[in-house]
N, C-alpha and C. Protein backbone atom coordinates (compact mmCIF):
# COMPACT_ATOMS: atom_id res chain seq x y z
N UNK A 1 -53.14 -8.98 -18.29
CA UNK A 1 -53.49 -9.46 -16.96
C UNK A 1 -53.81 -10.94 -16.97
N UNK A 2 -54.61 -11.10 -18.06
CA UNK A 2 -54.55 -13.13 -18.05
C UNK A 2 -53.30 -13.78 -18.48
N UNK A 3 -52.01 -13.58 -18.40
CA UNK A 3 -51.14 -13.66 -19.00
C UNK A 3 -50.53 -14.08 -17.20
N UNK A 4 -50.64 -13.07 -16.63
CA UNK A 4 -50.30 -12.88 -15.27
C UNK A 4 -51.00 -14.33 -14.46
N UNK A 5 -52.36 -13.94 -14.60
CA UNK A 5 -53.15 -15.55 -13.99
C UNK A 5 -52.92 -16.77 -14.35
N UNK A 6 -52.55 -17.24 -16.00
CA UNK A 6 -51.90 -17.99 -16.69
C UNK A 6 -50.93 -18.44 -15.54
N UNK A 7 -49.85 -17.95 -15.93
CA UNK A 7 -48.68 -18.17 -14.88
C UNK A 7 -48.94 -18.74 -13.89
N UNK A 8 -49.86 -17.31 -13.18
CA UNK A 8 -49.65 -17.95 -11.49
C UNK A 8 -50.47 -19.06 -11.29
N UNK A 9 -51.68 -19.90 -12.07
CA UNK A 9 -52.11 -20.50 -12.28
C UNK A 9 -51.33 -22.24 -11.99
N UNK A 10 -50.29 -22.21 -13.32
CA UNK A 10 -49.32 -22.92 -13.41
C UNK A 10 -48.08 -22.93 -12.92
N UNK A 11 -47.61 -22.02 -12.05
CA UNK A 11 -46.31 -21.94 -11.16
C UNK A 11 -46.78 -22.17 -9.37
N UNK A 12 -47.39 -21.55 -9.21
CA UNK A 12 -48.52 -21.39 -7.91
C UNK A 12 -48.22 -23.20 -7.09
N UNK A 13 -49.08 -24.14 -8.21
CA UNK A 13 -49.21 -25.12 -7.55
C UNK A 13 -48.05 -26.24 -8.04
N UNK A 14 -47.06 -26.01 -8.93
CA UNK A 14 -45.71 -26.24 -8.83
C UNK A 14 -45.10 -26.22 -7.41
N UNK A 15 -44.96 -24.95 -7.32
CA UNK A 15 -44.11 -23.98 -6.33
C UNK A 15 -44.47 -25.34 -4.80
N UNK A 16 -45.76 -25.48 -4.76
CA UNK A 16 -46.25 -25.72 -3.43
C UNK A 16 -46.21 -27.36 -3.66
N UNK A 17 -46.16 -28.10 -4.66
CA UNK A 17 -45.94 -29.49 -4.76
C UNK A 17 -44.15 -29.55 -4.69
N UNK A 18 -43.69 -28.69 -4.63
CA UNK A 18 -42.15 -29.33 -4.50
C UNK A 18 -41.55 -28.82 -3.09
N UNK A 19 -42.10 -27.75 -2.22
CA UNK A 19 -41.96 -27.26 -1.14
C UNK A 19 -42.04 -28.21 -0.23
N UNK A 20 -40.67 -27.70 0.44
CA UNK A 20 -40.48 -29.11 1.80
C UNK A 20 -40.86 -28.38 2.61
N UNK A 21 -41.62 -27.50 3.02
CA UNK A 21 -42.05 -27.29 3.87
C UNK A 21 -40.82 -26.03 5.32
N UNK A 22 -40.16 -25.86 4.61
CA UNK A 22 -39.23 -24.85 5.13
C UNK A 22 -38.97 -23.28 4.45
N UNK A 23 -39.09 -22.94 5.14
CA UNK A 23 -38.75 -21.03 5.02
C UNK A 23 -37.19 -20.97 4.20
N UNK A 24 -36.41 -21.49 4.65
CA UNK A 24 -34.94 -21.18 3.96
C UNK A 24 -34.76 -22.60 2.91
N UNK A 25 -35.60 -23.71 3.10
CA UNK A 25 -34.92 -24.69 2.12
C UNK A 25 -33.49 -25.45 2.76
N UNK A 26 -33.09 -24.98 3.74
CA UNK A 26 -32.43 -25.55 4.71
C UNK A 26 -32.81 -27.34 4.87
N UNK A 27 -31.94 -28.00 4.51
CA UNK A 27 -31.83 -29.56 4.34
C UNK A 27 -32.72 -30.17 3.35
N UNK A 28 -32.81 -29.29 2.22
CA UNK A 28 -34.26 -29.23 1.09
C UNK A 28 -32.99 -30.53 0.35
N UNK A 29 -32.16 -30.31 -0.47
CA UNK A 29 -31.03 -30.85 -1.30
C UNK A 29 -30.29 -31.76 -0.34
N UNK A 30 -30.33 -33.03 -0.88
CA UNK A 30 -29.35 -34.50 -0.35
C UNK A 30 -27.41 -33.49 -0.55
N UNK A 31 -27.17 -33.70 0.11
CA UNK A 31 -25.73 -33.37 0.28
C UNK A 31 -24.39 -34.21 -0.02
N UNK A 32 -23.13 -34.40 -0.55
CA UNK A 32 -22.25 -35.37 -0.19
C UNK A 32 -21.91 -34.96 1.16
N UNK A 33 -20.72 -36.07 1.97
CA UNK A 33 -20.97 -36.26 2.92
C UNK A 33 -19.55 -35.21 2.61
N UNK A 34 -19.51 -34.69 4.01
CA UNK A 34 -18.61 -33.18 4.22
C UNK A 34 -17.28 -33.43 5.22
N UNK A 35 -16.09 -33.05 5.15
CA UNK A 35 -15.29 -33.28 5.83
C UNK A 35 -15.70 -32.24 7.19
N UNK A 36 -15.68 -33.09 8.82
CA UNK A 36 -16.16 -33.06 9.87
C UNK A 36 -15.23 -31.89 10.36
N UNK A 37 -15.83 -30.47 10.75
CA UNK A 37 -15.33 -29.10 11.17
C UNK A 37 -15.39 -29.20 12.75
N UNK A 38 -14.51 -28.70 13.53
CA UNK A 38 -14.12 -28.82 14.81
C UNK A 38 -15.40 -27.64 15.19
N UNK A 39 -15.91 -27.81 16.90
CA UNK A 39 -17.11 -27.27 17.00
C UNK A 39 -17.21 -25.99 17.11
N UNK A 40 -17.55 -24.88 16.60
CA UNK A 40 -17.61 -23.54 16.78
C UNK A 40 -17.56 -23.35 18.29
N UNK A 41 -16.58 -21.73 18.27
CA UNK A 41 -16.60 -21.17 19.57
C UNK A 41 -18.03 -20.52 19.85
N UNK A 42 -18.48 -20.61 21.18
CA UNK A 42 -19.52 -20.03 21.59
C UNK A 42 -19.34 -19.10 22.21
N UNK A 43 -20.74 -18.34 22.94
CA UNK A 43 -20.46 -16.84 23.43
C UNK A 43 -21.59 -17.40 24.70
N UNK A 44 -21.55 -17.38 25.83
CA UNK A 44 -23.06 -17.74 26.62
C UNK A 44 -23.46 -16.63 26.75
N UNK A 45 -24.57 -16.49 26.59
CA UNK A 45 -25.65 -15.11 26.59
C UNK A 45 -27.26 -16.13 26.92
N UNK A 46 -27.48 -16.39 28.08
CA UNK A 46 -28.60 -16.94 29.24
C UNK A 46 -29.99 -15.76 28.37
N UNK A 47 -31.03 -16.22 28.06
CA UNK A 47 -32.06 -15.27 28.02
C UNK A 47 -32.05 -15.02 29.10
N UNK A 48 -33.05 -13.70 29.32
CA UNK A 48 -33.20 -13.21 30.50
C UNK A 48 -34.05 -13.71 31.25
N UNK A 49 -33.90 -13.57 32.49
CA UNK A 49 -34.71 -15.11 33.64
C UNK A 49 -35.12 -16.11 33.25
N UNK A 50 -33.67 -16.56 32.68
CA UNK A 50 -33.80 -18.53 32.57
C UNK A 50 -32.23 -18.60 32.88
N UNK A 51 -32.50 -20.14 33.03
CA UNK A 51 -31.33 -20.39 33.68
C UNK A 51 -30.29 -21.50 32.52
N UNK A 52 -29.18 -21.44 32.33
CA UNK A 52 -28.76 -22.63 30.98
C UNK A 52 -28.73 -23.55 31.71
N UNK A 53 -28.48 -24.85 30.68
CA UNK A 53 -27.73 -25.99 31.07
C UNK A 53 -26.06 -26.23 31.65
N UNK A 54 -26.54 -27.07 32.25
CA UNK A 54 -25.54 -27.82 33.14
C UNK A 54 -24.26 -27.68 32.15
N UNK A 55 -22.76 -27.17 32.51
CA UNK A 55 -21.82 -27.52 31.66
C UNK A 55 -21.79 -28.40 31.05
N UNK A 56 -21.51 -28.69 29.93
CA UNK A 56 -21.25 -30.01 29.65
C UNK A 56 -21.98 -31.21 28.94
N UNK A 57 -23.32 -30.55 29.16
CA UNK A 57 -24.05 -31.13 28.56
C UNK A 57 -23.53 -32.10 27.08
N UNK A 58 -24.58 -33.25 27.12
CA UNK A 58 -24.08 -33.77 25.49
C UNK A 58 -24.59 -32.96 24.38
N UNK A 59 -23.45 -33.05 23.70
CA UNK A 59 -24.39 -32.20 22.44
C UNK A 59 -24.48 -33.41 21.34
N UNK A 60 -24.21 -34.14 21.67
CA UNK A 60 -24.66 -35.35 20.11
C UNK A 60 -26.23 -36.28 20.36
N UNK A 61 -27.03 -34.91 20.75
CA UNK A 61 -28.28 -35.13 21.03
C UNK A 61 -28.92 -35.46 19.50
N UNK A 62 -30.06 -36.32 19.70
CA UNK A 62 -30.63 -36.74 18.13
C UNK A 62 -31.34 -35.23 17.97
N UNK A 63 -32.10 -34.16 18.53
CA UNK A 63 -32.79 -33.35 17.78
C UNK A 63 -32.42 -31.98 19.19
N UNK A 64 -32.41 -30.98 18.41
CA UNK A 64 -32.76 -29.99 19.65
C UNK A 64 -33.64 -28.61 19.27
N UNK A 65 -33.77 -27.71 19.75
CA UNK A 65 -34.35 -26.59 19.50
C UNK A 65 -33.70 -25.70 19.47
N UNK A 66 -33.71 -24.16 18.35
CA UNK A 66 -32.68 -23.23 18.56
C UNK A 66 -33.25 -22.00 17.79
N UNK A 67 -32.91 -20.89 17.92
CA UNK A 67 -33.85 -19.63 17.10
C UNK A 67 -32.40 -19.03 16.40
N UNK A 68 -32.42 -18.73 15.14
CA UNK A 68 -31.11 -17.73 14.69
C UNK A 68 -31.39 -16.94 14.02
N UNK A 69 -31.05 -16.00 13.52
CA UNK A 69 -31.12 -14.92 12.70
C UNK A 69 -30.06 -15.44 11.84
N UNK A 70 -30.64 -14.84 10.18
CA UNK A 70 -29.82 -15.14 8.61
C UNK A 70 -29.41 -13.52 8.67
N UNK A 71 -28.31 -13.44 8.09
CA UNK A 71 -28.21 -11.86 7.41
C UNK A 71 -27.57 -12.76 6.19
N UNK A 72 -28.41 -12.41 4.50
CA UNK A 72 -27.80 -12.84 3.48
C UNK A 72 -26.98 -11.52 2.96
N UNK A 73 -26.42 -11.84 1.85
CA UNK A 73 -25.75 -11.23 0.98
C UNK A 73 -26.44 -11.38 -0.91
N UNK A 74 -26.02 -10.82 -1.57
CA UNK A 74 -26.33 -10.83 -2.72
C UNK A 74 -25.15 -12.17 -3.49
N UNK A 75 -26.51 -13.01 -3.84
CA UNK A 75 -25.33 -14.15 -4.29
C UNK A 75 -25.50 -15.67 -3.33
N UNK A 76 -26.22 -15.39 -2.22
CA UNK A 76 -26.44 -16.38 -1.24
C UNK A 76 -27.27 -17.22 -1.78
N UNK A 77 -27.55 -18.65 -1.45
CA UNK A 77 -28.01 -19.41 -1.61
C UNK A 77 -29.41 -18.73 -0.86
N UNK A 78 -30.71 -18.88 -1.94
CA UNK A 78 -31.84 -18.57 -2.08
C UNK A 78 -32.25 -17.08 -1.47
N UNK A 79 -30.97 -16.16 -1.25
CA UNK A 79 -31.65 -14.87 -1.17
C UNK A 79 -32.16 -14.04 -2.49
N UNK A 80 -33.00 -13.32 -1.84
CA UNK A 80 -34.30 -12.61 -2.40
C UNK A 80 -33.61 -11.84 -3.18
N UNK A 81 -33.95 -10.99 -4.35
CA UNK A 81 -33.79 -10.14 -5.53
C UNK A 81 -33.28 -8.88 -5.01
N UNK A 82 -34.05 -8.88 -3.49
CA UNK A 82 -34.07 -7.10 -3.03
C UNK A 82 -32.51 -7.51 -1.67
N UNK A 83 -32.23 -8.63 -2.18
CA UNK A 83 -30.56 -8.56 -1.27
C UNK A 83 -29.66 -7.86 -1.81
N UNK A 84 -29.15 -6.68 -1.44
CA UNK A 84 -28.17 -6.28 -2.52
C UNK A 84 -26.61 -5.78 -1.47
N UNK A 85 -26.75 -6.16 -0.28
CA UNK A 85 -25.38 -6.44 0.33
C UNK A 85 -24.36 -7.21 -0.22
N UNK A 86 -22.87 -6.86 0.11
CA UNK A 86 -22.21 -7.76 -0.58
C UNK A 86 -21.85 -8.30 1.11
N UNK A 87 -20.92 -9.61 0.49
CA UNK A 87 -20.67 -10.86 1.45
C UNK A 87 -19.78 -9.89 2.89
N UNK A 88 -18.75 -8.96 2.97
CA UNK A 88 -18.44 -9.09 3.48
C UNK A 88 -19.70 -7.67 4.59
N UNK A 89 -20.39 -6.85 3.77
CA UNK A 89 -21.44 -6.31 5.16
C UNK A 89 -21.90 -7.03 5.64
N UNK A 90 -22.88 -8.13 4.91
CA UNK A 90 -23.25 -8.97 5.79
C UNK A 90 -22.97 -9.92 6.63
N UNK A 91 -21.41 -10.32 6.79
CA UNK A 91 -20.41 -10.79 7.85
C UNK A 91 -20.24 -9.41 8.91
N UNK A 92 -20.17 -8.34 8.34
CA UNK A 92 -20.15 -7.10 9.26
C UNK A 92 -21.92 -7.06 10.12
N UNK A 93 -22.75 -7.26 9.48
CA UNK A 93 -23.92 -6.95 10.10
C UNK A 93 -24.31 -8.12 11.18
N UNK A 94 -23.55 -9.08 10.44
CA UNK A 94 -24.03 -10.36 11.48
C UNK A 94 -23.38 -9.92 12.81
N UNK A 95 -22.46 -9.95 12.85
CA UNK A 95 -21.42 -9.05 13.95
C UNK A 95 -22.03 -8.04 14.83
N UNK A 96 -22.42 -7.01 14.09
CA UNK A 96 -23.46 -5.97 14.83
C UNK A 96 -24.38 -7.47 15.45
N UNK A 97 -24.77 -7.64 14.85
CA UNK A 97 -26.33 -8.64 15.68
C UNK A 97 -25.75 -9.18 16.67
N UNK A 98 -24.49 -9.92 17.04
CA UNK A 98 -24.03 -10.66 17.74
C UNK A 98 -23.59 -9.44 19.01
N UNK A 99 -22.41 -8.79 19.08
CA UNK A 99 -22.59 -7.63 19.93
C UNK A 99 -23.53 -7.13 20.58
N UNK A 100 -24.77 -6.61 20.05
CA UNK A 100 -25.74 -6.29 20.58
C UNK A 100 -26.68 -7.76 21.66
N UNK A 101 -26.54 -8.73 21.15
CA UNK A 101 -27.05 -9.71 22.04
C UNK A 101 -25.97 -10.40 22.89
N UNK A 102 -24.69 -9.66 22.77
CA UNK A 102 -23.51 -9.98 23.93
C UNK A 102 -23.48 -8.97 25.13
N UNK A 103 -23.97 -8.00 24.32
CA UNK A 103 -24.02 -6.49 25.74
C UNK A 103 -25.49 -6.49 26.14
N UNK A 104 -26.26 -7.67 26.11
CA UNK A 104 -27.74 -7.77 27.00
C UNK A 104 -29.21 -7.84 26.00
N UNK A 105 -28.75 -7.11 24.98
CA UNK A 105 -29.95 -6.80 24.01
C UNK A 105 -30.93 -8.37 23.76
N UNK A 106 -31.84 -8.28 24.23
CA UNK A 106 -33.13 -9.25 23.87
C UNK A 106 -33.10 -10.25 22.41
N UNK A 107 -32.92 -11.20 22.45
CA UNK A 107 -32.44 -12.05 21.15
C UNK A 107 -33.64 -12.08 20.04
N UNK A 108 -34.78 -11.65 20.73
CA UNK A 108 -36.11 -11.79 19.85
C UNK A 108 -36.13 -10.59 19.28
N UNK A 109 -35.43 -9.61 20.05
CA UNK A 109 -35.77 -8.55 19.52
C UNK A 109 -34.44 -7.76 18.51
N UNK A 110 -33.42 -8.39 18.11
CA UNK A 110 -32.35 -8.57 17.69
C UNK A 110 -32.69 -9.31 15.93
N UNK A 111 -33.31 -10.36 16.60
CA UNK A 111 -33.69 -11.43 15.41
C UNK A 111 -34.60 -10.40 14.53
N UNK A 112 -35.27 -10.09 15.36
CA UNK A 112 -36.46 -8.85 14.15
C UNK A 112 -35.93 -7.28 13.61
N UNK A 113 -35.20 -7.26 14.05
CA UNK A 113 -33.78 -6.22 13.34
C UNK A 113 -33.38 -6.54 12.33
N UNK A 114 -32.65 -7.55 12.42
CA UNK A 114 -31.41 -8.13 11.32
C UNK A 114 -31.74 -8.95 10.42
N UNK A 115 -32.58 -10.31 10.81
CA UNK A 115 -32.64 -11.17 9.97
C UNK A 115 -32.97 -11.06 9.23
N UNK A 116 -33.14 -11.72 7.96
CA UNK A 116 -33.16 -11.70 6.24
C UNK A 116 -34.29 -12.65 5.76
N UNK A 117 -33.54 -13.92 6.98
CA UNK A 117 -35.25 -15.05 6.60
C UNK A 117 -36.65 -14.68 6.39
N UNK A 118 -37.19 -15.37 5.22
CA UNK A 118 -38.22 -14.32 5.31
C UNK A 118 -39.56 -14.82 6.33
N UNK A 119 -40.18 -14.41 7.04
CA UNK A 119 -40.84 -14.80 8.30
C UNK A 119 -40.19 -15.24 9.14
N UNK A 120 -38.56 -14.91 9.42
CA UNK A 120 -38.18 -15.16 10.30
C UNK A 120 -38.01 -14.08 12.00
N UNK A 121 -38.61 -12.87 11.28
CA UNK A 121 -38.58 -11.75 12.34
C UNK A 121 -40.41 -12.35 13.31
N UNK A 122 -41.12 -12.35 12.31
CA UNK A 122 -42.46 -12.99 13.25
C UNK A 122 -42.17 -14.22 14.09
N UNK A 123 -41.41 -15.62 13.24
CA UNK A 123 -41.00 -16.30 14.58
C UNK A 123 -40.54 -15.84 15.27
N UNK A 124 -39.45 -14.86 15.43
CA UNK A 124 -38.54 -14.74 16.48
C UNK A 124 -37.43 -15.70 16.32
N UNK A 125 -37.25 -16.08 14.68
CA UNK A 125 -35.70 -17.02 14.21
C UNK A 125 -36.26 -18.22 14.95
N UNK A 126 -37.37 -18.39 15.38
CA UNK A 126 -37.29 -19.94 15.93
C UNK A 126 -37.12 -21.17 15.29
N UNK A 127 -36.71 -22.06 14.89
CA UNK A 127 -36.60 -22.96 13.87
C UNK A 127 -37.26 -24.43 14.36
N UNK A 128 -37.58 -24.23 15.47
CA UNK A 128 -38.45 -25.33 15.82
C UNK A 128 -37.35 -26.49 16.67
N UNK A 129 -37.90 -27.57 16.74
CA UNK A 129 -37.61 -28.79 16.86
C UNK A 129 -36.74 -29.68 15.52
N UNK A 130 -35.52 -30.11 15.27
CA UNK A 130 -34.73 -30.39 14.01
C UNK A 130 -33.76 -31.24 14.45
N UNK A 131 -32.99 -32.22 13.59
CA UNK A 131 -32.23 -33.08 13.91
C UNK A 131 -31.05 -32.32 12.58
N UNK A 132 -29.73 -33.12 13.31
CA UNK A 132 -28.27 -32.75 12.27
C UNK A 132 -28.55 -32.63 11.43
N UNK A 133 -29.11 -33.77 10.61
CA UNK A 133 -29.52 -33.80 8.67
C UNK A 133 -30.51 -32.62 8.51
N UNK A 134 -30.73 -32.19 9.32
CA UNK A 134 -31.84 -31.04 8.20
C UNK A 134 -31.29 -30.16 8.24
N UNK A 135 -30.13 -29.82 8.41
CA UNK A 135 -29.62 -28.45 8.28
C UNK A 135 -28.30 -28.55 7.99
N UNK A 136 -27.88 -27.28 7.30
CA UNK A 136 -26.27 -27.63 6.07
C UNK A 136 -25.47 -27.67 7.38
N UNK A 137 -23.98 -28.24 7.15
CA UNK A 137 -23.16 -28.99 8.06
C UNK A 137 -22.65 -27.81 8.78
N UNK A 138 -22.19 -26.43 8.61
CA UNK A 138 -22.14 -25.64 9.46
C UNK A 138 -22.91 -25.41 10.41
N UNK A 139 -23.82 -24.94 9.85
CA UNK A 139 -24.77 -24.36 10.88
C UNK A 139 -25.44 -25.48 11.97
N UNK A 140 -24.92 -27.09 11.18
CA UNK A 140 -26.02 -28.08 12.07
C UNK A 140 -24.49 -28.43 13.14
N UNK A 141 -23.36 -27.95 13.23
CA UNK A 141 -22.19 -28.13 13.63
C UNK A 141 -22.13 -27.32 15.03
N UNK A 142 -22.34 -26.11 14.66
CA UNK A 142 -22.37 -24.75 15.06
C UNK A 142 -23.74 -25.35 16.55
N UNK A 143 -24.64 -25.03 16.27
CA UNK A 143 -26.11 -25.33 16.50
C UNK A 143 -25.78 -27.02 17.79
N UNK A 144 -25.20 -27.76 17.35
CA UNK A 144 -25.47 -29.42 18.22
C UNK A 144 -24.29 -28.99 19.46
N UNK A 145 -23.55 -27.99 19.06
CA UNK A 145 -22.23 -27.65 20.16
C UNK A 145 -22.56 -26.76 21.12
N UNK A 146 -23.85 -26.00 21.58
CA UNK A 146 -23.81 -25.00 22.09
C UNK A 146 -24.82 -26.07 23.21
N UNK A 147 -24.39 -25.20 24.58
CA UNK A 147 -25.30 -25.63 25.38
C UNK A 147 -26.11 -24.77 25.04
N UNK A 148 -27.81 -25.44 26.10
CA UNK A 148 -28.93 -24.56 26.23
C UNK A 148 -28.41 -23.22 27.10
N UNK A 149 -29.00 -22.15 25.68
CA UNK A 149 -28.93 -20.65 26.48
C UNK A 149 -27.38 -20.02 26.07
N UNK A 150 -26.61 -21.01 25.38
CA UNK A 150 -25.25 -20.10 24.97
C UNK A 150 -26.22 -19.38 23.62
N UNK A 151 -25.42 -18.86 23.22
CA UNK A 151 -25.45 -18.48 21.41
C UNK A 151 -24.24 -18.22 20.47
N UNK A 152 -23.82 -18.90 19.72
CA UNK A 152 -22.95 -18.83 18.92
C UNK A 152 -22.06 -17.78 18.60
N UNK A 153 -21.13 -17.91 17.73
CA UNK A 153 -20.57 -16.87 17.31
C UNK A 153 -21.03 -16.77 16.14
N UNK A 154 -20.57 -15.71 14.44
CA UNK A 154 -20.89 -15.77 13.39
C UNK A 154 -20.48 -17.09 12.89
N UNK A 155 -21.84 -17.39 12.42
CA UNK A 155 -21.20 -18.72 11.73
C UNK A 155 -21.64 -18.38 9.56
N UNK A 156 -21.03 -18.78 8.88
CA UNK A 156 -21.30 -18.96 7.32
C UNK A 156 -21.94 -20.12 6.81
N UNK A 157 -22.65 -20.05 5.89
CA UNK A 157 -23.21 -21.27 5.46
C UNK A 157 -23.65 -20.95 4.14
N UNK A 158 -23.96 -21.85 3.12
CA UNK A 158 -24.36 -21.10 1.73
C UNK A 158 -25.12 -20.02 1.55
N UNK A 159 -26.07 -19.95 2.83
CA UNK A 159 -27.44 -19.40 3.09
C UNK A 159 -27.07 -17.63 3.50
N UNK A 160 -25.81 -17.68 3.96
CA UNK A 160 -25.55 -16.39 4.55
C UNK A 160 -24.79 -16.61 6.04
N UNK A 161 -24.94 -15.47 6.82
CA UNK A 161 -24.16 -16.02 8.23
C UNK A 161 -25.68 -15.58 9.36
N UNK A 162 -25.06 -16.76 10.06
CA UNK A 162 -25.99 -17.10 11.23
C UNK A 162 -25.59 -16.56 12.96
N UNK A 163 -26.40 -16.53 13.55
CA UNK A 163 -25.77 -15.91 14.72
C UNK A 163 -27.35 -17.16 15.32
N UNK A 164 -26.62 -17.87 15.98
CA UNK A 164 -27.76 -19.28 16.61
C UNK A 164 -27.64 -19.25 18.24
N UNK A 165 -29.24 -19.62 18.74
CA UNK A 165 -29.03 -19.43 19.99
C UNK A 165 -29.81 -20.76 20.03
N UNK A 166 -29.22 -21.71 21.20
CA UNK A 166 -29.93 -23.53 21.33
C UNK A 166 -31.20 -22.83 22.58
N UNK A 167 -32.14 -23.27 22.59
CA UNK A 167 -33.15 -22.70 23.62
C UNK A 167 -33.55 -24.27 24.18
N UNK A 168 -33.44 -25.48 23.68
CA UNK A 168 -33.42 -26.94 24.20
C UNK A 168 -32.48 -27.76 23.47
């Protein structure tokens, strides 16, 4: 058992001196720069009693707001030990998630179904307030193209696949 404290002793405050401060590690690693992907198709799905944005809106906004659900796979960039899906269920499950929030189903309540992130079912996938660079080039691709109140289609990213909804 002191063997155990040892450790956590010395990994504990490692762990928390190199932490950027993100749940997925999402824009944690400097990137090369990525050849520029045409903007994902969207799906509009309006939460319920709100209203979206104006067509058209710009999307080469410096920061916006957006909630998504992860479904990883075994093999994903930083999923957990107890992932043991392979890549293509969890392209299948993301799918289920997306369907169900195309035929009306509640996105918060969708996100706490499916997602994988870990504390991402208590946000409700919210990811806050974020600009392009903090997030890998899909998903920050995916994510800057959607008006307020669409939600994406499946999107992939090292992390797993995303199903993103812009809320500002």
């Amino acid at each position: 058992m002191s063997k155990v404290r040892l450790v956590l002793a010395l990994v504990v405050p490692f762990a928390l001196a190199c932490c950027d401060g993100t749940l997925t590690g999402i824009g944690r690693d400097p990137r090369p720069p990525e050849t520029p992907l045409p903007p994902a198709p969207a799906e509009t799905a309006a939460p319920r009693g709100s209203s979206s944005a104006a067509p058209g809106s710009d999307d080469r906004t410096d920061s916006i707001v957006a909630q998504h659900l992860l479904v990883m796979y075994k093999g994903a960039k930083t999923a957990p030990s107890g992932i043991s899906r392979s890549k293509d269920e969890a392209r299948a499950r993301a799918y289920q998630a997306l369907d169900l929030v195309k035929k009306g189903q509640d996105f918060d309540k969708v996100v706490a179904a499916y997602t994988d992130e870990p504390g991402g079912a208590a946000r409700h996938g919210d990811l806050g307030r974020f600009t392009r660079d903090k997030m890998v080039r899909p998903f920050a691709d995916a994510a800057f193209a959607l008006d307020v109140g669409q939600v994406s289609t499946v999107i992939e990213s090292p992390f797993g696949f995303h199903v993103i909804r812009r809320t500002e």
